[in-house]
C-alpha atoms as a PDB file:
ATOM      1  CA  UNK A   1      82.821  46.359 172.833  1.00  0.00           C
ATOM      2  CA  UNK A   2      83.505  42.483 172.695  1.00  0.00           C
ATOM      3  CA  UNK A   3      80.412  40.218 173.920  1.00  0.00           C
ATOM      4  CA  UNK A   4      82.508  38.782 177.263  1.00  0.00           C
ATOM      5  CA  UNK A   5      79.454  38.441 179.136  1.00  0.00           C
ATOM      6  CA  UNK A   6      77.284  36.701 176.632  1.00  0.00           C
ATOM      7  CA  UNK A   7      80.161  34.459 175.206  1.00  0.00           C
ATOM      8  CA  UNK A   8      80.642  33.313 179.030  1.00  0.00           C
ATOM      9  CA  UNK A   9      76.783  32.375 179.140  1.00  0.00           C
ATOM     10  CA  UNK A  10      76.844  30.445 175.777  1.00  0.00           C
ATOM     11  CA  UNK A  11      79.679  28.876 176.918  1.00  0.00           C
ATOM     12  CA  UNK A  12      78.226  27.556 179.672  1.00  0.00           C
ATOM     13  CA  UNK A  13      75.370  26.938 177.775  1.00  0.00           C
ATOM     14  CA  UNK A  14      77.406  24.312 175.729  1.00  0.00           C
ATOM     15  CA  UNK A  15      79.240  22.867 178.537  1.00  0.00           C
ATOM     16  CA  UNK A  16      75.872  21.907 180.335  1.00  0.00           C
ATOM     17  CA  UNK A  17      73.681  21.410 177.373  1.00  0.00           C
ATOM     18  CA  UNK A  18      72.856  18.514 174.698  1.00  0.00           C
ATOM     19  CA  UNK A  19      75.116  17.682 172.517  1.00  0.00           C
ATOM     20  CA  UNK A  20      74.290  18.714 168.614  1.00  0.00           C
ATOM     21  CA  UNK A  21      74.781  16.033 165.348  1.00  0.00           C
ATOM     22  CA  UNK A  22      76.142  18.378 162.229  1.00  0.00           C
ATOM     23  CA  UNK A  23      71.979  18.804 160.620  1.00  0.00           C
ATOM     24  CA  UNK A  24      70.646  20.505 164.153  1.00  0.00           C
ATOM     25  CA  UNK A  25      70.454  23.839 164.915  1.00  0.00           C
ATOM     26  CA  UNK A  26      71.548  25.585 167.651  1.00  0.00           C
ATOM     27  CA  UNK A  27      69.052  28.503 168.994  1.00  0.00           C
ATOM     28  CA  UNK A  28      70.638  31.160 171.228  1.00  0.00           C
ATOM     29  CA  UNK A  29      68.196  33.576 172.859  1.00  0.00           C
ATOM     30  CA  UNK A  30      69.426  37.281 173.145  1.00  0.00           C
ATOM     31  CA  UNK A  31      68.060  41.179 174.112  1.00  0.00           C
ATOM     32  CA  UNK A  32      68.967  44.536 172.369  1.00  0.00           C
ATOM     33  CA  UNK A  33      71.636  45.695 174.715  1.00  0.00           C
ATOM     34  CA  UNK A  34      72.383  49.238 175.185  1.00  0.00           C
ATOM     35  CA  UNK A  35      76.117  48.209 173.902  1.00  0.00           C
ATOM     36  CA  UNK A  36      74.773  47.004 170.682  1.00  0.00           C
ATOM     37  CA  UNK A  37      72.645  49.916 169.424  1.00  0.00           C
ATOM     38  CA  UNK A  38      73.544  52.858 167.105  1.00  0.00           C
ATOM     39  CA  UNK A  39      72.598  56.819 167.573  1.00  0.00           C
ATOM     40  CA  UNK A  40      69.252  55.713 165.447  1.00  0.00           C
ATOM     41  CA  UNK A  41      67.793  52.869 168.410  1.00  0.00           C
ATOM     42  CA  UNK A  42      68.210  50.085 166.305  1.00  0.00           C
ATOM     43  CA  UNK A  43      71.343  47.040 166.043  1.00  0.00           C
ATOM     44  CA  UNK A  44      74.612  47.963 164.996  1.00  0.00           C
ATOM     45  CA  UNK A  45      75.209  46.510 161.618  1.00  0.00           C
ATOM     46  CA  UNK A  46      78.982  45.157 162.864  1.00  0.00           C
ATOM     47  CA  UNK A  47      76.759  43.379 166.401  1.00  0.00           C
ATOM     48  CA  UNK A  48      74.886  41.022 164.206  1.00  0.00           C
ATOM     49  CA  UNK A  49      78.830  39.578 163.060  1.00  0.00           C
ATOM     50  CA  UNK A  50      79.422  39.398 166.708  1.00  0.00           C
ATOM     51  CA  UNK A  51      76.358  37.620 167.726  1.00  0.00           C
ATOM     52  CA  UNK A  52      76.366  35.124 164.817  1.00  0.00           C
ATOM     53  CA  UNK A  53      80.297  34.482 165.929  1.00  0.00           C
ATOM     54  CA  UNK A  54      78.618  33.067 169.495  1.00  0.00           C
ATOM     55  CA  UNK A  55      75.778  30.715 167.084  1.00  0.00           C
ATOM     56  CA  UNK A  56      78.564  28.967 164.922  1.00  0.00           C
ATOM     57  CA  UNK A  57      80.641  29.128 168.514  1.00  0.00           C
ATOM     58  CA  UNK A  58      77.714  27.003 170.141  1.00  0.00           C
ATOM     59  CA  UNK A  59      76.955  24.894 166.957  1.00  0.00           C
ATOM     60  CA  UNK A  60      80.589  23.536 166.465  1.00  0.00           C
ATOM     61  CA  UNK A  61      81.269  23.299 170.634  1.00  0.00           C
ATOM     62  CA  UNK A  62      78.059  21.080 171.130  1.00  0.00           C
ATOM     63  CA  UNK A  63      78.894  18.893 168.084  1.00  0.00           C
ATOM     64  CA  UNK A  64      82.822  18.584 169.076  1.00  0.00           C
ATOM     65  CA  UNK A  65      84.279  20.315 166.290  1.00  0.00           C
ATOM     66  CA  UNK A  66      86.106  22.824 168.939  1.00  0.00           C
ATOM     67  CA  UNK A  67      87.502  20.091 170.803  1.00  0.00           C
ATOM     68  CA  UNK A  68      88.659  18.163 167.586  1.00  0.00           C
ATOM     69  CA  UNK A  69      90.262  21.680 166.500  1.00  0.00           C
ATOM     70  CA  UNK A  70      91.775  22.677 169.753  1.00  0.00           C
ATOM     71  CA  UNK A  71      93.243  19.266 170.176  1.00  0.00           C
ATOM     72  CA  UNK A  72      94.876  19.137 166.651  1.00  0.00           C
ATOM     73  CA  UNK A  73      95.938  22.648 166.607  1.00  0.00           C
ATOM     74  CA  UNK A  74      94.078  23.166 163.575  1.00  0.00           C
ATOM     75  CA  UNK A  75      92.052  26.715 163.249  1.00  0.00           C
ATOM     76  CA  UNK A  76      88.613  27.849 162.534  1.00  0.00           C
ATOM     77  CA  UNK A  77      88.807  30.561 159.531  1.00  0.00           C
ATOM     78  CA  UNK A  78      85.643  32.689 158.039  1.00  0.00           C
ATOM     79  CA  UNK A  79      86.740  32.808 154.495  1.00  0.00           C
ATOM     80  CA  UNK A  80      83.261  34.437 153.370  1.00  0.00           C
ATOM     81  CA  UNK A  81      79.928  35.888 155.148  1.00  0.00           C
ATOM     82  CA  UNK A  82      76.563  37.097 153.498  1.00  0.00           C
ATOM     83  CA  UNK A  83      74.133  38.924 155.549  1.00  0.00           C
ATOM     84  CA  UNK A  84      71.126  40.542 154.472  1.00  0.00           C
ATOM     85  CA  UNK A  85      68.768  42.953 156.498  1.00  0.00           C
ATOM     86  CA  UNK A  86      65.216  42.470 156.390  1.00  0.00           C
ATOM     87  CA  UNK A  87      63.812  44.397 159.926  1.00  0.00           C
ATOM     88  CA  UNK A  88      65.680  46.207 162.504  1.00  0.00           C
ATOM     89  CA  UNK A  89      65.737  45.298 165.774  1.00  0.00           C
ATOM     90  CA  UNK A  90      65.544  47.863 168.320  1.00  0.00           C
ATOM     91  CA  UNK A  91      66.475  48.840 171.889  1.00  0.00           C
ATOM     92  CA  UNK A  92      65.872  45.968 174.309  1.00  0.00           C
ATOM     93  CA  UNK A  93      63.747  43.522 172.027  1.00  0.00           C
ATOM     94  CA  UNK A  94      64.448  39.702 172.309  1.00  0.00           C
ATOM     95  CA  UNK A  95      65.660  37.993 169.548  1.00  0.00           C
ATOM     96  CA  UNK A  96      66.532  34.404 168.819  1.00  0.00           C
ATOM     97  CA  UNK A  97      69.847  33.325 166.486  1.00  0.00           C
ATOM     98  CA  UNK A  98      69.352  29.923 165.056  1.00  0.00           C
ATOM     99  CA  UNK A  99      72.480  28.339 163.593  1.00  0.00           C
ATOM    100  CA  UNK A 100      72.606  25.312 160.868  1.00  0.00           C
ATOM    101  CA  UNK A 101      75.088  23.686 158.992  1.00  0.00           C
ATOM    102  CA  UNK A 102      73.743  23.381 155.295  1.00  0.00           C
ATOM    103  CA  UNK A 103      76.280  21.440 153.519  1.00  0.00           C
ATOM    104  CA  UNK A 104      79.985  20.803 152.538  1.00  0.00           C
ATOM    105  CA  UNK A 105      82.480  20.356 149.792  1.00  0.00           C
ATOM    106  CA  UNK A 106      85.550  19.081 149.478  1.00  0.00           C
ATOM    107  CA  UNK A 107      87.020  22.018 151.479  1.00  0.00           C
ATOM    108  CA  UNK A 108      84.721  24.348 152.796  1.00  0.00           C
ATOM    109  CA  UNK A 109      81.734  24.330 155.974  1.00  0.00           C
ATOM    110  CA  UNK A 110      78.694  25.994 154.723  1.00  0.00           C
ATOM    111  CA  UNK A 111      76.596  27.831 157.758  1.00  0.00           C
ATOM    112  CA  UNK A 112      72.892  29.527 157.833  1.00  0.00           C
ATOM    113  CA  UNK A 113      72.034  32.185 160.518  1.00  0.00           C
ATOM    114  CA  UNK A 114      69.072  33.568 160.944  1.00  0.00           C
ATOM    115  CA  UNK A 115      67.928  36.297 163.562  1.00  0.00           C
ATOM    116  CA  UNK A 116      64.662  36.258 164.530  1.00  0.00           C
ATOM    117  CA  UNK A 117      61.768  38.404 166.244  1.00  0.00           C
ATOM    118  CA  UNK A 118      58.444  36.979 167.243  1.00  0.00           C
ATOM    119  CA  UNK A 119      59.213  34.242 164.569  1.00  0.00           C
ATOM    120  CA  UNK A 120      59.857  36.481 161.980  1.00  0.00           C
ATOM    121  CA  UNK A 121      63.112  37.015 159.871  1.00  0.00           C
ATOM    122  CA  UNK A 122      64.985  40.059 160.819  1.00  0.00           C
ATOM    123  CA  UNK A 123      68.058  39.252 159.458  1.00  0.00           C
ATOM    124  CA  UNK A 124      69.362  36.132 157.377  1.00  0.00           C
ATOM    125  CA  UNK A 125      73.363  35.520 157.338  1.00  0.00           C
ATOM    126  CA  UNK A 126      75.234  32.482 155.523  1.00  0.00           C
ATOM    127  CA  UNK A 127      79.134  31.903 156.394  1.00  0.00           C
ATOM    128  CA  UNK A 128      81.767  29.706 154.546  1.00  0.00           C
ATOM    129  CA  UNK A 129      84.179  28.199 156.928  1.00  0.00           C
ATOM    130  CA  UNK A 130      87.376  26.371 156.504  1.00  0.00           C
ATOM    131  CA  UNK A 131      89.209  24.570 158.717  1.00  0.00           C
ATOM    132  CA  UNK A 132      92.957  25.127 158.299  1.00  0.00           C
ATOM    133  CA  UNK A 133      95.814  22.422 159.531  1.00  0.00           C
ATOM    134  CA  UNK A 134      99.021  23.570 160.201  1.00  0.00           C
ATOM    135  CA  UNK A 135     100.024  23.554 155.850  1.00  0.00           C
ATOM    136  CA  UNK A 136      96.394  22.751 154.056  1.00  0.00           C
ATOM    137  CA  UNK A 137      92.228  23.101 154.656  1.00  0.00           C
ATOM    138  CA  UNK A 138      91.267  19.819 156.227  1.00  0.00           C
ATOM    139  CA  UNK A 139      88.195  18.477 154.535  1.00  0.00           C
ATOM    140  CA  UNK A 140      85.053  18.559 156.345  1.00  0.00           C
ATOM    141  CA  UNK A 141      83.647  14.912 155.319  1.00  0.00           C
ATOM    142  CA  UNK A 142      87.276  13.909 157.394  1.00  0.00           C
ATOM    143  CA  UNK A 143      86.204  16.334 160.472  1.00  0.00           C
ATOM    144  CA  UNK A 144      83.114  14.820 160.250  1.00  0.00           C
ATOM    145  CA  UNK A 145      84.223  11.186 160.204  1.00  0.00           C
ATOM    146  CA  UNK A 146      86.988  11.892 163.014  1.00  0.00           C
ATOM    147  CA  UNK A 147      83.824  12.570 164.978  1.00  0.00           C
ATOM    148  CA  UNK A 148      81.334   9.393 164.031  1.00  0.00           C
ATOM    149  CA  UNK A 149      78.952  11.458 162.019  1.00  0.00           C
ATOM    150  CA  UNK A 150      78.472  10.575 157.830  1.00  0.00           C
ATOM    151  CA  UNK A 151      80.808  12.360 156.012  1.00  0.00           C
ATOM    152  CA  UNK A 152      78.354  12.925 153.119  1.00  0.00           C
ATOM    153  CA  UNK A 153      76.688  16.032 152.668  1.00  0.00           C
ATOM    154  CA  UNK A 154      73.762  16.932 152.087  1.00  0.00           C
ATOM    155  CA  UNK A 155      72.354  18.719 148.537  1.00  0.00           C
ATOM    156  CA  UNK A 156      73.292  22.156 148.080  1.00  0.00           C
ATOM    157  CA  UNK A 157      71.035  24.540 148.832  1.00  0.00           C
ATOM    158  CA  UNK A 158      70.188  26.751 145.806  1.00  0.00           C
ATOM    159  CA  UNK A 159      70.806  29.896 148.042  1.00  0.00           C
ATOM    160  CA  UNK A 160      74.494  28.340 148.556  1.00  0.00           C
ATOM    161  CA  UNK A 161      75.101  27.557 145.096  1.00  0.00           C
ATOM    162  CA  UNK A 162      73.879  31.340 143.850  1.00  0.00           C
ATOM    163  CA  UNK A 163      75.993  32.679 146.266  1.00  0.00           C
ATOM    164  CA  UNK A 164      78.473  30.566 145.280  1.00  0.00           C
ATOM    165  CA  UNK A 165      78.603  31.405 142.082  1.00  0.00           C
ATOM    166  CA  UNK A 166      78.801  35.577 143.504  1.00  0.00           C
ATOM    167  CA  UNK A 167      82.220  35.097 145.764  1.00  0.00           C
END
């Protein structure tokens, strides 16, 4: 089942809330829902791709990058996501998603997600994004110029560059 009711919310979340510069995070705060459990009470493995589809939804809305996209007719591809499972989380528990851009190359948007219970790490997900004009991948450090941020980015994180070095 698609998250319609939850993607509304964080939509509206965006639309009234603070606007983000590319280095904040975004935290979304979420329950368990009896949609998103399997036959063994805990998460679906598949929910956590939805859910971390509304943080990176939130992050690039409240920075601009949506409306920069939507305007150019340009499109928002996954080309690559990591996730690792530390702790399930179970029927009805709150959990926060926290969403940060890392860094950037010459062609790709690198993401951290992390899902968290009573501050600790459940689950820890990192996504490589390109943005794709209508013939090439539109560099970042240009997306993030076109909006008035630096277009420099920050060191690599080692976990980026060893999974890197994996896909």
């Amino acid at each position: 089942m698609n998250l319609y009711f939850r993607r509304l919310l964080v939509l509206l979340k965006t639309w009234r809330g603070e606007s983000l510069t590319p280095l904040d995070e975004s935290v979304l705060q979420f329950h368990v829902l009896p949609t998103d459990i399997s036959w063994r009470s805990h998460m679906l493995n598949s929910r956590y791709m939805n859910v971390m589809e509304l943080g990176y939804t939130d992050l690039a809305s409240r920075m601009g990058l949506h409306t920069l996209i939507r305007r150019q007719r340009w499109q928002f591809k996954i080309v690559a996501v990591n996730l690792q499972y530390f702790h399930p989380l179970k029927f009805l528990q709150r959990y926060e998603l926290s969403t940060r851009l890392l860094c950037w190359d010459n062609q790709c948007l690198y993401l951290e997600q992390c899902f968290r219970q009573n501050r600790k790490t459940v689950a820890l997900g990192r996504v490589k994004v390109i943005i794709r004009g209508r013939r090439d991948s539109i560099a970042p450090g240009y997306l993030l110029e076109l909006l008035g941020y630096d277009p420099a980015s920050p060191i690599f994180p080692t976990t980026i560059q060893q999974w890197l070095k994996t896909t």
